[in-house]
C-alpha atoms as a PDB file:
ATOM      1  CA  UNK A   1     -34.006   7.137  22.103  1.00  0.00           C
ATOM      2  CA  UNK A   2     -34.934   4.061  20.399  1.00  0.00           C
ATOM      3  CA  UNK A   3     -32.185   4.694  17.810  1.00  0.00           C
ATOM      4  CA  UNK A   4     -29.383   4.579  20.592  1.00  0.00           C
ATOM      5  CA  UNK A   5     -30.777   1.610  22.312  1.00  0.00           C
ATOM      6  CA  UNK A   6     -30.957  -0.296  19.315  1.00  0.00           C
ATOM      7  CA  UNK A   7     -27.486   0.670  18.596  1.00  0.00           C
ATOM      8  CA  UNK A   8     -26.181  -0.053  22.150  1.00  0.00           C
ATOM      9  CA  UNK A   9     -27.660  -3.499  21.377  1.00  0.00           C
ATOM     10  CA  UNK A  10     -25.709  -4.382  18.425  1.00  0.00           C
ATOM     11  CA  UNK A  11     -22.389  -3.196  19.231  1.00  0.00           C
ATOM     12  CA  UNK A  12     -23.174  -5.794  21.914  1.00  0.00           C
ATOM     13  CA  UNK A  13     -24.165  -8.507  19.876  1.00  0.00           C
ATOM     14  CA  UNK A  14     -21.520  -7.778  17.557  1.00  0.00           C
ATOM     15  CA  UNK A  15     -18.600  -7.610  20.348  1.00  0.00           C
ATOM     16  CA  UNK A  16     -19.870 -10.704  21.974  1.00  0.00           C
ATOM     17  CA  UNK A  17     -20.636 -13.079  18.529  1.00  0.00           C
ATOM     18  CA  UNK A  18     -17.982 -14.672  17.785  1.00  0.00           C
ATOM     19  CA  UNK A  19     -18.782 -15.571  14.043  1.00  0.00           C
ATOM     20  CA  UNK A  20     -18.980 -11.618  13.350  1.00  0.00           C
ATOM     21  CA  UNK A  21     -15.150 -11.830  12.646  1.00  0.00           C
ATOM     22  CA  UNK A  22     -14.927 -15.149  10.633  1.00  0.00           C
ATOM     23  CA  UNK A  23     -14.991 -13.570   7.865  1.00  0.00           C
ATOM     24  CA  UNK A  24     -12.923 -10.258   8.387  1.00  0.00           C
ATOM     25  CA  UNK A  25     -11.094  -8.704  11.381  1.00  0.00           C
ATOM     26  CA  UNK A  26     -12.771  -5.875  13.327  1.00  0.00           C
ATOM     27  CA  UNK A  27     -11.740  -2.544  12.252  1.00  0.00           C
ATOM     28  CA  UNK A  28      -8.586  -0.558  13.813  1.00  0.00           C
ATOM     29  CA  UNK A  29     -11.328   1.559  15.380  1.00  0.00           C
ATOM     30  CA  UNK A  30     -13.413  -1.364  17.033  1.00  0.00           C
ATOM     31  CA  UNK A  31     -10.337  -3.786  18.168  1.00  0.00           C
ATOM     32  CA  UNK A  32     -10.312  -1.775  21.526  1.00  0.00           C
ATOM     33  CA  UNK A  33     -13.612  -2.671  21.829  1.00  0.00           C
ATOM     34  CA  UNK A  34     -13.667  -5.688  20.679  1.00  0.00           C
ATOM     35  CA  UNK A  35     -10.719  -6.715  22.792  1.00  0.00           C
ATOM     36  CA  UNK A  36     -12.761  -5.874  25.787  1.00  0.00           C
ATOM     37  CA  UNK A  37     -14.647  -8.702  25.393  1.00  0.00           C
ATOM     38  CA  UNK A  38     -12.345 -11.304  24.223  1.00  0.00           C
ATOM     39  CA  UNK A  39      -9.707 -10.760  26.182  1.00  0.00           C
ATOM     40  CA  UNK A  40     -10.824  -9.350  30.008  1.00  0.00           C
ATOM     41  CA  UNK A  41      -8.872  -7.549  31.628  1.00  0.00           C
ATOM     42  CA  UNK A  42      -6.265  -7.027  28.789  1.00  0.00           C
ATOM     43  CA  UNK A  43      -7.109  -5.492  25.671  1.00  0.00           C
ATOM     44  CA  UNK A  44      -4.070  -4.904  24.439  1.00  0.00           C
ATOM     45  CA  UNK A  45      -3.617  -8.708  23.992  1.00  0.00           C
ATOM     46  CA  UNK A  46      -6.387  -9.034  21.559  1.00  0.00           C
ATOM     47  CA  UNK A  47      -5.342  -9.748  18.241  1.00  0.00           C
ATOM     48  CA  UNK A  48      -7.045 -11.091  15.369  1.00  0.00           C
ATOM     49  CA  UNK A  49      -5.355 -13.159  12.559  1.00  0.00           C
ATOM     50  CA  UNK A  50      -5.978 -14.902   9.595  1.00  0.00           C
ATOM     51  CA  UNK A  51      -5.552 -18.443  10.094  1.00  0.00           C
ATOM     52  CA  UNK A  52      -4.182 -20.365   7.033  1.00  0.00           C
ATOM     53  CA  UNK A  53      -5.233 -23.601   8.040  1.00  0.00           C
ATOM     54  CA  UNK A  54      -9.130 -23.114   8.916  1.00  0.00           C
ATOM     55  CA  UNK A  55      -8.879 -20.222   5.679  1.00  0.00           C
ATOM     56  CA  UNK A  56     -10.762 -17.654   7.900  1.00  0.00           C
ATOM     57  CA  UNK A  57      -9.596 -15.325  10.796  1.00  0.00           C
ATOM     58  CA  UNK A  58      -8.726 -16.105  14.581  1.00  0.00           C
ATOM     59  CA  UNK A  59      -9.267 -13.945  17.823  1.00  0.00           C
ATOM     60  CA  UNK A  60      -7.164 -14.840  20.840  1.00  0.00           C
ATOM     61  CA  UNK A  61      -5.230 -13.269  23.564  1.00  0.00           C
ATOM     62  CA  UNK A  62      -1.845 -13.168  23.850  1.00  0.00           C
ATOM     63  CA  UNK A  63       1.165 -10.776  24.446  1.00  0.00           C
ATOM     64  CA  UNK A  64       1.925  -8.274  21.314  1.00  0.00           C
ATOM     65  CA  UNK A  65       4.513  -8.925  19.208  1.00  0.00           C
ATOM     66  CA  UNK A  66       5.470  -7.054  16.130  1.00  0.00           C
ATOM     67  CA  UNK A  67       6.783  -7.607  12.386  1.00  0.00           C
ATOM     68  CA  UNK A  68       9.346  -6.635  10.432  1.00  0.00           C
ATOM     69  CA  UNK A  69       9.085  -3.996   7.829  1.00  0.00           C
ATOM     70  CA  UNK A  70       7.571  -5.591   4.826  1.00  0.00           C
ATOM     71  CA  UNK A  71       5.529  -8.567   7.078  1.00  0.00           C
ATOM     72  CA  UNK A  72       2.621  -9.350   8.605  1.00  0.00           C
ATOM     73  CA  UNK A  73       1.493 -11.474  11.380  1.00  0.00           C
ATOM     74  CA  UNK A  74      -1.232 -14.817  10.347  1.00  0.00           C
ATOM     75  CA  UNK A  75      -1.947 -17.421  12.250  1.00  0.00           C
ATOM     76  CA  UNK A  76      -0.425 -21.271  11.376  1.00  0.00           C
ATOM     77  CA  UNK A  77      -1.389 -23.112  14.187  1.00  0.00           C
ATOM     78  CA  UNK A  78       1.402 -21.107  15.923  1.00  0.00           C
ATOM     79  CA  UNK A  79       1.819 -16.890  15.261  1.00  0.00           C
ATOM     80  CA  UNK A  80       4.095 -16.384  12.596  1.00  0.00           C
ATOM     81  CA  UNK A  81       4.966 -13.400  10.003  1.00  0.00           C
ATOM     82  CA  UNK A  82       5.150 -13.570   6.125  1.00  0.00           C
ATOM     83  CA  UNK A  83       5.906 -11.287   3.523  1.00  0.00           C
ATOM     84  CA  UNK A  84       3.485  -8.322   2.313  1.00  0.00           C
ATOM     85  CA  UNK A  85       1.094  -9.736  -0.774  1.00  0.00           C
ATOM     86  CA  UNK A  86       2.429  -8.126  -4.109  1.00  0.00           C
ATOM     87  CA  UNK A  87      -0.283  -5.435  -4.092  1.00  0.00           C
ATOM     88  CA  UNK A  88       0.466  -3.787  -0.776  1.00  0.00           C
ATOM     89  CA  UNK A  89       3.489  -2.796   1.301  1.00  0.00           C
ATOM     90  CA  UNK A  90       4.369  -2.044   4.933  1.00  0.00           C
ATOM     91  CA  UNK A  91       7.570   0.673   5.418  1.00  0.00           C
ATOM     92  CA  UNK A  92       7.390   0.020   9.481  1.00  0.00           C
ATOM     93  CA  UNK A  93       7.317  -2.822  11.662  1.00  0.00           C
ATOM     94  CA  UNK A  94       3.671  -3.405  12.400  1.00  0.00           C
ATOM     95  CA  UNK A  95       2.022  -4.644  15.941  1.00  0.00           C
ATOM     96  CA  UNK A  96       0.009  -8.029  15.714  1.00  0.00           C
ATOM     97  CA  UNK A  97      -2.273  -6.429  17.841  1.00  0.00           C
ATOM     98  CA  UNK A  98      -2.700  -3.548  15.526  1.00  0.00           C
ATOM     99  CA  UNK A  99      -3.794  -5.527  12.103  1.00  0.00           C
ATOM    100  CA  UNK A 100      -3.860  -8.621  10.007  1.00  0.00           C
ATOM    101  CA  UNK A 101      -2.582  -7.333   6.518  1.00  0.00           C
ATOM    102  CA  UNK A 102       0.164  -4.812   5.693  1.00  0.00           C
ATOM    103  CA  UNK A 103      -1.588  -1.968   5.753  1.00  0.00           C
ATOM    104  CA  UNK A 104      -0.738   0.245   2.576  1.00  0.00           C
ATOM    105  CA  UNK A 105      -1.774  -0.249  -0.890  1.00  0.00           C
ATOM    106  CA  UNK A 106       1.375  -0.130  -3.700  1.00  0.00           C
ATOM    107  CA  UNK A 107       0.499   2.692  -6.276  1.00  0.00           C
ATOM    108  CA  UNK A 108      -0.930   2.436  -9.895  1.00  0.00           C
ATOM    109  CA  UNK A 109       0.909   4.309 -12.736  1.00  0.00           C
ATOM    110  CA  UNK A 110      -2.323   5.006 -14.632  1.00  0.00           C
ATOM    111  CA  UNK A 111      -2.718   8.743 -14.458  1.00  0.00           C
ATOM    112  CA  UNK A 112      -2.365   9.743 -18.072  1.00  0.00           C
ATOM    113  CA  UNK A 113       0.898   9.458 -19.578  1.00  0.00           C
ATOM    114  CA  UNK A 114       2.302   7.540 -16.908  1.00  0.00           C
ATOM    115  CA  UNK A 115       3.927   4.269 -16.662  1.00  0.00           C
ATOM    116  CA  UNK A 116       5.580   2.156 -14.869  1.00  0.00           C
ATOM    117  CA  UNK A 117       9.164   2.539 -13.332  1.00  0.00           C
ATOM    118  CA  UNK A 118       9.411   0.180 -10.960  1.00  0.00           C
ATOM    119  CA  UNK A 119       7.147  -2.439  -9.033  1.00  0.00           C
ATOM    120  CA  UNK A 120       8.231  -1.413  -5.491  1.00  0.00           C
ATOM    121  CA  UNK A 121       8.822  -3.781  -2.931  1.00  0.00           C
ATOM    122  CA  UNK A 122       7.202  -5.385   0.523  1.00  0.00           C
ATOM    123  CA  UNK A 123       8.447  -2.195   2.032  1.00  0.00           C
ATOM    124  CA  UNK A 124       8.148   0.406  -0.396  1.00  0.00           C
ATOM    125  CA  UNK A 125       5.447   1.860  -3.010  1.00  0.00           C
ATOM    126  CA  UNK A 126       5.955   1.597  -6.701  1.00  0.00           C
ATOM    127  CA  UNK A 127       7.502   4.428  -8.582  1.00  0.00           C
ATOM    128  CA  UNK A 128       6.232   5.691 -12.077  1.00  0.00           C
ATOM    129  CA  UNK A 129       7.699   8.239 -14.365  1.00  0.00           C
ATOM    130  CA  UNK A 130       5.865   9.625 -17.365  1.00  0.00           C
ATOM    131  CA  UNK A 131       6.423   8.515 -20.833  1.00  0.00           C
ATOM    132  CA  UNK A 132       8.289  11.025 -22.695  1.00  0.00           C
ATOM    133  CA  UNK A 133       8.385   8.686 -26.033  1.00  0.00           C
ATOM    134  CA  UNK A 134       5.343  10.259 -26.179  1.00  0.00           C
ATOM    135  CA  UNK A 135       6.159  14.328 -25.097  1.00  0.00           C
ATOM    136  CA  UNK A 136       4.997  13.557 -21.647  1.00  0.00           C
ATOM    137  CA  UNK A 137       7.093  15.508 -18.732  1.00  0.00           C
ATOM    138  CA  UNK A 138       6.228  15.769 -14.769  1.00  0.00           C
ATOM    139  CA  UNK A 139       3.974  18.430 -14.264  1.00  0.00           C
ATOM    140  CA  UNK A 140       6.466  18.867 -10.718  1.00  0.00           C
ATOM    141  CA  UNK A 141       9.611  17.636 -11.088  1.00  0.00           C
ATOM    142  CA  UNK A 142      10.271  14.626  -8.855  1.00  0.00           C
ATOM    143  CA  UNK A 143      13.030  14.553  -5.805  1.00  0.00           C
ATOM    144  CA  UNK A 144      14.535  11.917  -8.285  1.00  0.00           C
ATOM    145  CA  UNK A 145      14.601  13.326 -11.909  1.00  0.00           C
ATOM    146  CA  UNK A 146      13.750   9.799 -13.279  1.00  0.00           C
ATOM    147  CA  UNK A 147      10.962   8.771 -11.450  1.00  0.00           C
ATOM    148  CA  UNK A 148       8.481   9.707  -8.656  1.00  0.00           C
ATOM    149  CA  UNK A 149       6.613   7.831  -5.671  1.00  0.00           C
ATOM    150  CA  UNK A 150       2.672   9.021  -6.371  1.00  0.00           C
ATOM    151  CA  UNK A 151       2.392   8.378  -2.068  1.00  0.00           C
ATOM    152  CA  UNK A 152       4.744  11.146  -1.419  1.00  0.00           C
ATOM    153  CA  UNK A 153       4.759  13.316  -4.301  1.00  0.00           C
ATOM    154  CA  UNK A 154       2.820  14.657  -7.089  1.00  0.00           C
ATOM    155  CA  UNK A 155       3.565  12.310 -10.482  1.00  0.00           C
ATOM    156  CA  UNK A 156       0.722  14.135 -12.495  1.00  0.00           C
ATOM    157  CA  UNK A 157       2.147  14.194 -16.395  1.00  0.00           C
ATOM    158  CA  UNK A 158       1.603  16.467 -19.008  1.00  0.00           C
ATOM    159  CA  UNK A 159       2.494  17.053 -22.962  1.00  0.00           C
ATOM    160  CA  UNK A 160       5.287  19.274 -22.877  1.00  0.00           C
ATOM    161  CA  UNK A 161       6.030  20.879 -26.483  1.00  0.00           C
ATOM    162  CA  UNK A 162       9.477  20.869 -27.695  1.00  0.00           C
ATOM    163  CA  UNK A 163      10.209  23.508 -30.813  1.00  0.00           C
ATOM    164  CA  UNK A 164      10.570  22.370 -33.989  1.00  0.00           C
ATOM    165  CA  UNK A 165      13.244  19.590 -34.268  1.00  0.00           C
ATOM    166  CA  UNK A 166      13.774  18.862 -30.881  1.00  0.00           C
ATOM    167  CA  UNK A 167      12.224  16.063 -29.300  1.00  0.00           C
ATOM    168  CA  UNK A 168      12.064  15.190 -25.250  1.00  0.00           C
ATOM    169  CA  UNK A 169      15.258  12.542 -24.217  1.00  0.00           C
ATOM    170  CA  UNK A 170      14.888  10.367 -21.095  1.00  0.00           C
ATOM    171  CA  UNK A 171      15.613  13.134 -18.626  1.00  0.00           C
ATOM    172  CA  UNK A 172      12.770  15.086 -19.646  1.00  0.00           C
ATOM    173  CA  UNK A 173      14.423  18.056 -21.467  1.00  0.00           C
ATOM    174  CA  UNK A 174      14.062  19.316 -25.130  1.00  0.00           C
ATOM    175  CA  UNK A 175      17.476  17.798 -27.199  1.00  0.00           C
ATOM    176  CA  UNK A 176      18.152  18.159 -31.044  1.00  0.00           C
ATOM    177  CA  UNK A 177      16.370  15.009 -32.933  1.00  0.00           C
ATOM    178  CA  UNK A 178      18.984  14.342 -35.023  1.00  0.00           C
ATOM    179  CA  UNK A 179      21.506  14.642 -31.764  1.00  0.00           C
ATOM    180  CA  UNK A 180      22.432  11.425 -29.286  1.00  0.00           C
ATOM    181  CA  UNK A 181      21.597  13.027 -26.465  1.00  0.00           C
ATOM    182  CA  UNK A 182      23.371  11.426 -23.109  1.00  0.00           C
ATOM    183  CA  UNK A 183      20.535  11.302 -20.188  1.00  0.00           C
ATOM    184  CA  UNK A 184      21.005  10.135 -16.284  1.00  0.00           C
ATOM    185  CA  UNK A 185      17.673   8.310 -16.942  1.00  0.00           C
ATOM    186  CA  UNK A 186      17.338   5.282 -18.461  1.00  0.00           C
ATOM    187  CA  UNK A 187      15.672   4.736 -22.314  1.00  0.00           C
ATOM    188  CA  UNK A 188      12.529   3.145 -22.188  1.00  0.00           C
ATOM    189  CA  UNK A 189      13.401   0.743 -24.798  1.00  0.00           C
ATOM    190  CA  UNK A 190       9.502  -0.717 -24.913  1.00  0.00           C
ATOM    191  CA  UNK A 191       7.029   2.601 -24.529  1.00  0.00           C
ATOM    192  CA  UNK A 192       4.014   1.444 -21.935  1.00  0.00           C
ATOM    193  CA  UNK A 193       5.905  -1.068 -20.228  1.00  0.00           C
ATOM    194  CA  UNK A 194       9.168  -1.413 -18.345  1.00  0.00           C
END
């Protein structure tokens, strides 16, 4: 009994102290909540937004709006969106009442024998494709034979052997050595890096 009292009280405390979300915005999960107490009567107005002036994050009420793919909404003295940070990515438009960052994380091609294909950009992940300077082949082969998006498929690499004399070209297939070989994928002209 004690337990639920005691946890009754903080989400009180929390909902009600303003300096809670100085720091960070409440979770997608609390902002209902949360927006029950900041904005009466209308919830749905509650958004919370980092504001680049005071270099910490705002609550207010005010109509929802939403971004375009690839933004997010901060706060500038006025609501205004800017471009996903180089790390993450946003494929849909995004509510400002829904969160203060773009909400998806780009990919890392460092599963063994992977590298990377290309960065991605504010609205879409970063593809990888395995190295095959060094025998490495997709363990599934991607929708596109050069490259894969690890968010919606499977880019797992693995050694594949090629019989004697043969070596693996850019499209991932066992060619003479001693043969140009012509490939729909690109060389990778610097192994690792691209």
């Amino acid at each position: 009994m004690w337990t639920r009292l005691f946890q009754a009280l903080l989400l009180v405390v929390l909902a009600t102290c303003p300096e809670a979300y100085n720091k960070t915005c409440p979770h997608i999960s609390q902002r209902t909540v949360r927006g029950h107490f900041v904005c009466t009567g209308s919830p749905t107005y509650y958004s919370c937004l980092f504001d680049t002036n005071r270099d910490n994050f705002k609550e207010y009420c005010k109509k929802p709006d939403f971004s375009a793919p690839g933004e997010y909404y901060v706060f500038t003295g006025s609501r205004r969106n800017i471009e996903c940070k180089k790390t993450t990515y946003q494929p849909n438009s995004l509510w400002s009442n829904e969160s203060s960052r773009c909400i998806f994380k780009k990919s890392l091609c460092i599963q063994i024998g992977q590298i990377l294909y290309k960065l991605g950009s504010a609205t879409e992940d970063t593809q990888c494709r395995c190295d095959y300077t060094k025998q490495y082949a997709f363990v599934v082969p991607p929708l596109n034979i050069c490259s894969c998006t690890p968010s919606e498929e499977d880019c797992s690499c693995y050694i594949k052997q090629c019989e004697f004399g043969y070596i693996l070209n850019a499209d991932y297939q066992c060619k003479p050595q001693n043969q140009k070989s012509e490939a729909k994928c690109i060389d990778i002209e610097n192994p690792g890096y691209i």
